[in-house]
N, C-alpha and C. Protein backbone atom coordinates (compact mmCIF):
# COMPACT_ATOMS: atom_id res chain seq x y z
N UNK A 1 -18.44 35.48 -0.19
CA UNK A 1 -17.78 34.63 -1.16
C UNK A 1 -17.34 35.44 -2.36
N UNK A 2 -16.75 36.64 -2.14
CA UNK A 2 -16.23 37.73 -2.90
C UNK A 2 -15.09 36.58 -3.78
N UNK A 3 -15.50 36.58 -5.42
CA UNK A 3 -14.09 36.59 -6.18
C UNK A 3 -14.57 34.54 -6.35
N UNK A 4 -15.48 34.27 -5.99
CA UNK A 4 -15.43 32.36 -5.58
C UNK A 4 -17.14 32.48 -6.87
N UNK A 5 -17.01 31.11 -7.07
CA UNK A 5 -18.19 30.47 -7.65
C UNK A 5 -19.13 29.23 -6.63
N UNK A 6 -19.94 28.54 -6.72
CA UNK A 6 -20.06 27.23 -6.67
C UNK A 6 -21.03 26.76 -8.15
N UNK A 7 -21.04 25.75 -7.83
CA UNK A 7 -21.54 24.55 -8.93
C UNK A 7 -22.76 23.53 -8.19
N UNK A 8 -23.86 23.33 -8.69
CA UNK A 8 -24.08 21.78 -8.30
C UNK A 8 -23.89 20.79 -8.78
N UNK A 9 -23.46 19.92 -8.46
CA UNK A 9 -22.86 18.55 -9.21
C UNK A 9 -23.38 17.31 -8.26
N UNK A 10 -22.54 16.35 -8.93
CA UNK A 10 -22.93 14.97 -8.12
C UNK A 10 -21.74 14.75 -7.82
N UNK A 11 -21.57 13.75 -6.77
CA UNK A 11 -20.27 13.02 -6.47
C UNK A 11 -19.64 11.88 -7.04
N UNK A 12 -18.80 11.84 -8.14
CA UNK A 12 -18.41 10.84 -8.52
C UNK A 12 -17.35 9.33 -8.23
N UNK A 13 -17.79 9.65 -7.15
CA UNK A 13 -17.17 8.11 -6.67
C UNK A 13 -17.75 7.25 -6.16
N UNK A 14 -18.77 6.98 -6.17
CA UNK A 14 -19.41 5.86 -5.94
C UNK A 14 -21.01 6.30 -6.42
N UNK A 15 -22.04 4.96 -6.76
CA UNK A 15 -22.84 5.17 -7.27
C UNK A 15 -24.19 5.98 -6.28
N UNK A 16 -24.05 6.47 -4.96
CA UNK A 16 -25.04 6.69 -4.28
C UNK A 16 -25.46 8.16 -4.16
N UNK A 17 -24.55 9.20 -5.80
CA UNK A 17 -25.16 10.08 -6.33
C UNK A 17 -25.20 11.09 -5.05
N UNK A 18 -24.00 11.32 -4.19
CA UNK A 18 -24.58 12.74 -2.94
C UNK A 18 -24.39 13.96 -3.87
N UNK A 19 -25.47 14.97 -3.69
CA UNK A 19 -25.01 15.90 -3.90
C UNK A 19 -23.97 17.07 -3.74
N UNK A 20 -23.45 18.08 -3.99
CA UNK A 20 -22.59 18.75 -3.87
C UNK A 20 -21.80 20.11 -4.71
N UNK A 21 -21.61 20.96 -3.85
CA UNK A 21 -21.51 22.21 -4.72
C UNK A 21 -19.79 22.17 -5.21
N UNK A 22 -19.24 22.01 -6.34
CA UNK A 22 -17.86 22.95 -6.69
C UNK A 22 -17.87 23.89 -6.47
N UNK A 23 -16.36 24.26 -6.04
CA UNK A 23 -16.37 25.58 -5.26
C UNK A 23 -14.99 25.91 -6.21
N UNK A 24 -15.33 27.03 -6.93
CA UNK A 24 -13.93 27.57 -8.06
C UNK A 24 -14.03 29.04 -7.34
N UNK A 25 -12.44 28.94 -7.53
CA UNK A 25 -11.72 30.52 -7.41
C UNK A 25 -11.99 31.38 -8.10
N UNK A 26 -12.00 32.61 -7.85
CA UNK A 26 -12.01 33.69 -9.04
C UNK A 26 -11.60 33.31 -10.59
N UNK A 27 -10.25 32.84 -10.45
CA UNK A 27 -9.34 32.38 -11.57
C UNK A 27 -9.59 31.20 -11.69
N UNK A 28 -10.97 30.43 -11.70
CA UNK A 28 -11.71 29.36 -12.28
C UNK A 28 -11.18 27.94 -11.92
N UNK A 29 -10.11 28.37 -11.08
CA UNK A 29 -10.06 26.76 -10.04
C UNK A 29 -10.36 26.17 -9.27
N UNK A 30 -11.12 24.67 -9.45
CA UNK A 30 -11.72 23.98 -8.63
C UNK A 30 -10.66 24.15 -6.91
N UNK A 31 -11.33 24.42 -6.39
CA UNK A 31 -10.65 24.71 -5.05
C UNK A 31 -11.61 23.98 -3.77
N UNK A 32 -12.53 23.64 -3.94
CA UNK A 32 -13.29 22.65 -2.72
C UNK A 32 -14.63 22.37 -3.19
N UNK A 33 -15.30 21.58 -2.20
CA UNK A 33 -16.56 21.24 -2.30
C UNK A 33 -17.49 21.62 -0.81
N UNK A 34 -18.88 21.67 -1.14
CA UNK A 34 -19.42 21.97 0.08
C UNK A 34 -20.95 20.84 -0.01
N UNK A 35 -21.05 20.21 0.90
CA UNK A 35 -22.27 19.34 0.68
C UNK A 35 -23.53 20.41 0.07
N UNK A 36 -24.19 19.72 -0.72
CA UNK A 36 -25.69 20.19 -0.66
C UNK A 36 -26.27 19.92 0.13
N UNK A 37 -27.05 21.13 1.03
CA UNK A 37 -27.62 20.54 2.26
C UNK A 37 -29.09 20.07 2.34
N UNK A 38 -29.77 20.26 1.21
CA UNK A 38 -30.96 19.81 1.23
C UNK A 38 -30.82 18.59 -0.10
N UNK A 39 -30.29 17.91 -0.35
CA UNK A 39 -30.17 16.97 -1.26
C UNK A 39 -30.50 15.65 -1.11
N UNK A 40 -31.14 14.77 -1.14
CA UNK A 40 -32.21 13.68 -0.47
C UNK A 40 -31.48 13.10 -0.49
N UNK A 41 -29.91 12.31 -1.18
CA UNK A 41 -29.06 11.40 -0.92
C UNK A 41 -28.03 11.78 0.00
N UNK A 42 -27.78 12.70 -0.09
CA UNK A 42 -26.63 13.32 1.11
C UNK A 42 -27.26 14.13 2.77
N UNK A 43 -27.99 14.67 2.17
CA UNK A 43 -28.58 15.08 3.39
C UNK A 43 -28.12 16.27 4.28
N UNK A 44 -26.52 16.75 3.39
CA UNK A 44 -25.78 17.61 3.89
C UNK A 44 -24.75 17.05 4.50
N UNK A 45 -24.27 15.89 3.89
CA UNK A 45 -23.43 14.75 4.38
C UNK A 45 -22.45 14.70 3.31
N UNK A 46 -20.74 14.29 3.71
CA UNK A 46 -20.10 13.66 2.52
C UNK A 46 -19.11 13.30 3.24
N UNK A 47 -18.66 11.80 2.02
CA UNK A 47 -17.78 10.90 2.87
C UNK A 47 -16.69 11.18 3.03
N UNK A 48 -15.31 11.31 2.61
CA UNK A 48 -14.25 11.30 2.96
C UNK A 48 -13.75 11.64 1.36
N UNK A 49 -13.93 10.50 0.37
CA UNK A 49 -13.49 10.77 -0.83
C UNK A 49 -15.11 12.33 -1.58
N UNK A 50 -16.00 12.53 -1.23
CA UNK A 50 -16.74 13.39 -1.32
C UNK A 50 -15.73 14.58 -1.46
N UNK A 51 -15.61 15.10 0.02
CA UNK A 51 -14.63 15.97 0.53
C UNK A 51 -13.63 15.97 -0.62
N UNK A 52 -12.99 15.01 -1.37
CA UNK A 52 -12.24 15.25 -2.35
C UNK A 52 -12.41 15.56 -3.61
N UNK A 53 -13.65 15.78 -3.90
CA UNK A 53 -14.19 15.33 -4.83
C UNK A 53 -13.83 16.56 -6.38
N UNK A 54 -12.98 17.71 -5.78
CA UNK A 54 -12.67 18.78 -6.56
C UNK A 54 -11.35 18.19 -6.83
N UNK A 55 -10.27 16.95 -6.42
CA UNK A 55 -9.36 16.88 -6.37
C UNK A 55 -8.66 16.46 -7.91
N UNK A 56 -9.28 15.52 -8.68
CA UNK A 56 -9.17 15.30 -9.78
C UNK A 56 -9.07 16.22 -10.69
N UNK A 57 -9.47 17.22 -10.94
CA UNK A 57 -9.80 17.80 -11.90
C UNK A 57 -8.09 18.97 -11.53
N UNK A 58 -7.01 18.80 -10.53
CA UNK A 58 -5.87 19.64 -10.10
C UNK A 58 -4.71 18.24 -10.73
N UNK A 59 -5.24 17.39 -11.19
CA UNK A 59 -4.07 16.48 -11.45
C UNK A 59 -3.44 16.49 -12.73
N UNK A 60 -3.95 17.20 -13.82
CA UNK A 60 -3.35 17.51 -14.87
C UNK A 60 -4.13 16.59 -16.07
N UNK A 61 -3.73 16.65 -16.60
CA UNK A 61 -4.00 16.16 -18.06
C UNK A 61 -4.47 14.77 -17.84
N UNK A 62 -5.57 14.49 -18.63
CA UNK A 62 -6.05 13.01 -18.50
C UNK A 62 -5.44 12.65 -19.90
N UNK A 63 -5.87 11.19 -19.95
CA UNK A 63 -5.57 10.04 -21.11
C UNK A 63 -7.40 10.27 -22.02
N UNK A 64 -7.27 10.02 -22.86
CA UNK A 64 -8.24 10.68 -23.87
C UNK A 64 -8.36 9.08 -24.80
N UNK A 65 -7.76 8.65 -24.69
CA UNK A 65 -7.75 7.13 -25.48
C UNK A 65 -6.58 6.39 -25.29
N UNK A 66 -6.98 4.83 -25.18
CA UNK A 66 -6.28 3.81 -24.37
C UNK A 66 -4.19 3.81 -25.54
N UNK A 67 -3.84 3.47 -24.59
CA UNK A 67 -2.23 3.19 -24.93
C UNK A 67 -1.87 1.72 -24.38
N UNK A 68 -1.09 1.13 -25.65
CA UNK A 68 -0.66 0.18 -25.45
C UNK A 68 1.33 -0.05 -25.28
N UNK A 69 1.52 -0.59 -24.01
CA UNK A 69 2.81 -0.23 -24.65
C UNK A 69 3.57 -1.48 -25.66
N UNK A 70 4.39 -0.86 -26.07
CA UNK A 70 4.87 -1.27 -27.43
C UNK A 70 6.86 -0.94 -27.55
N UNK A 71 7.48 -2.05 -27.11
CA UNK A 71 8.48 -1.90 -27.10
C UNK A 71 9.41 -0.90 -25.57
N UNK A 72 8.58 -0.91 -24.84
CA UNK A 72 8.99 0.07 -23.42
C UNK A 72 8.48 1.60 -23.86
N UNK A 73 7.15 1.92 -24.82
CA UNK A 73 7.23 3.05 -24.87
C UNK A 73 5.25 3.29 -25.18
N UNK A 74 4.96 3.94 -24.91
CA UNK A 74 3.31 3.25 -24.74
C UNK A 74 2.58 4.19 -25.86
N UNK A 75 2.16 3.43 -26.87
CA UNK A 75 1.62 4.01 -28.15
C UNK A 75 0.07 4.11 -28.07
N UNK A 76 0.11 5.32 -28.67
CA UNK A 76 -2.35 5.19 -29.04
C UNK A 76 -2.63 3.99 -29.67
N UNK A 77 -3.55 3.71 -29.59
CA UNK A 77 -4.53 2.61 -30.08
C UNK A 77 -5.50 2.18 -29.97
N UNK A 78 -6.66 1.79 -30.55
CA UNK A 78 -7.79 1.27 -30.45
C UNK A 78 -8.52 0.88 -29.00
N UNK A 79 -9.41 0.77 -28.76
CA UNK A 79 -10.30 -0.25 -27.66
C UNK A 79 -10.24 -1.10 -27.99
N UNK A 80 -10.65 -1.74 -29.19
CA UNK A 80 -10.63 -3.40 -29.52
C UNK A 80 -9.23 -3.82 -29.23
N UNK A 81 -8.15 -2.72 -30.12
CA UNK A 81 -6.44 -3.42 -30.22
C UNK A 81 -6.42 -3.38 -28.59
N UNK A 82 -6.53 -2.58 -27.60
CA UNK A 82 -5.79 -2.51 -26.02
C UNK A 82 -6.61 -3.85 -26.10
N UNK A 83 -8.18 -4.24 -25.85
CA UNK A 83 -8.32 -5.04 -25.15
C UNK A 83 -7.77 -6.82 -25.65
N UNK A 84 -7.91 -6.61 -26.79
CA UNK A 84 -6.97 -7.73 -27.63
C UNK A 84 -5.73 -7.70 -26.84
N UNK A 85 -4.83 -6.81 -26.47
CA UNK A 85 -3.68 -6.40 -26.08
C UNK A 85 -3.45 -7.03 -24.27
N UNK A 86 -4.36 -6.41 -24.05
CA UNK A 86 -5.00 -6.83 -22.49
C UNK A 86 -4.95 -8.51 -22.13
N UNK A 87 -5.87 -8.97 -22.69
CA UNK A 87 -6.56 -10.21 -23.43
C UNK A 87 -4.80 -10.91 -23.47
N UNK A 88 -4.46 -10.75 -24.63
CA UNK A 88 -3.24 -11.45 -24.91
C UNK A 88 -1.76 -11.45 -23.73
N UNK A 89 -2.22 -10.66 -23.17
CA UNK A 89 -0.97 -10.47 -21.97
C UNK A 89 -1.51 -11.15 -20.61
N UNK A 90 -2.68 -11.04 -20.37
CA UNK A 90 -3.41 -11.96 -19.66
C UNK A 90 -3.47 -13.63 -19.32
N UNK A 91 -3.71 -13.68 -21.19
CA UNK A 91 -3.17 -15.11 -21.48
C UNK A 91 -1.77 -15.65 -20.74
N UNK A 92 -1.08 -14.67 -21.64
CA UNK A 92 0.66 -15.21 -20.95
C UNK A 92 0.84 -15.50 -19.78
N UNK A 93 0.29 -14.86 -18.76
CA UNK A 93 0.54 -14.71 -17.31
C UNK A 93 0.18 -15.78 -16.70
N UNK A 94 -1.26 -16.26 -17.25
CA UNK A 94 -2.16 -17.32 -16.88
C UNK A 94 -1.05 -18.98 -17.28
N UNK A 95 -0.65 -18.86 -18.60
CA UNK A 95 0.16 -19.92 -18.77
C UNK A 95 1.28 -19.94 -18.18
């Protein structure tokens, strides 16, 4: 594994916690996963989204705090204002 890392981590997609190694490139990119094979929830097992589980972190830039849009153009704002925001558009739909 000349030039590679791994990691232990958990699997974040569902709550049943399998274990699992990140597997980064030389040049520090998540590039796969490999079960933990002695890990009491996995067992050396992983599901399908497991197997993906390096995939997120290749999608680019996350959202860091909620946006509301505002005129066709989607502005920062609060948790309380989105869910007020949420909340109020909800309403409409319902009536």
């Amino acid at each position: 594994m000349s030039g590679r890392s791994s990691e232990l981590s958990i699997c974040p997609f569902c709550a049943c916690g399998c274990g699992l190694y990140l597997q980064r490139a030389a040049d520090g990119v998540l590039n796969g996963v490999m079960p933990g094979e002695h890990h009491r929830v996995s067992g050396g097992r992983l599901c399908a989204r497991g197997w993906a589980a390096h995939e997120p972190s290749l999608w680019g830039r996350r959202l860091t705090q909620p946006l509301v849009r505002n005129g066709g153009s989607a502005t920062p704002t609060t948790w309380p204002a989105a869910l007020r925001a949420a909340a109020q558009r909800l309403r409409a739909v319902l009536a």
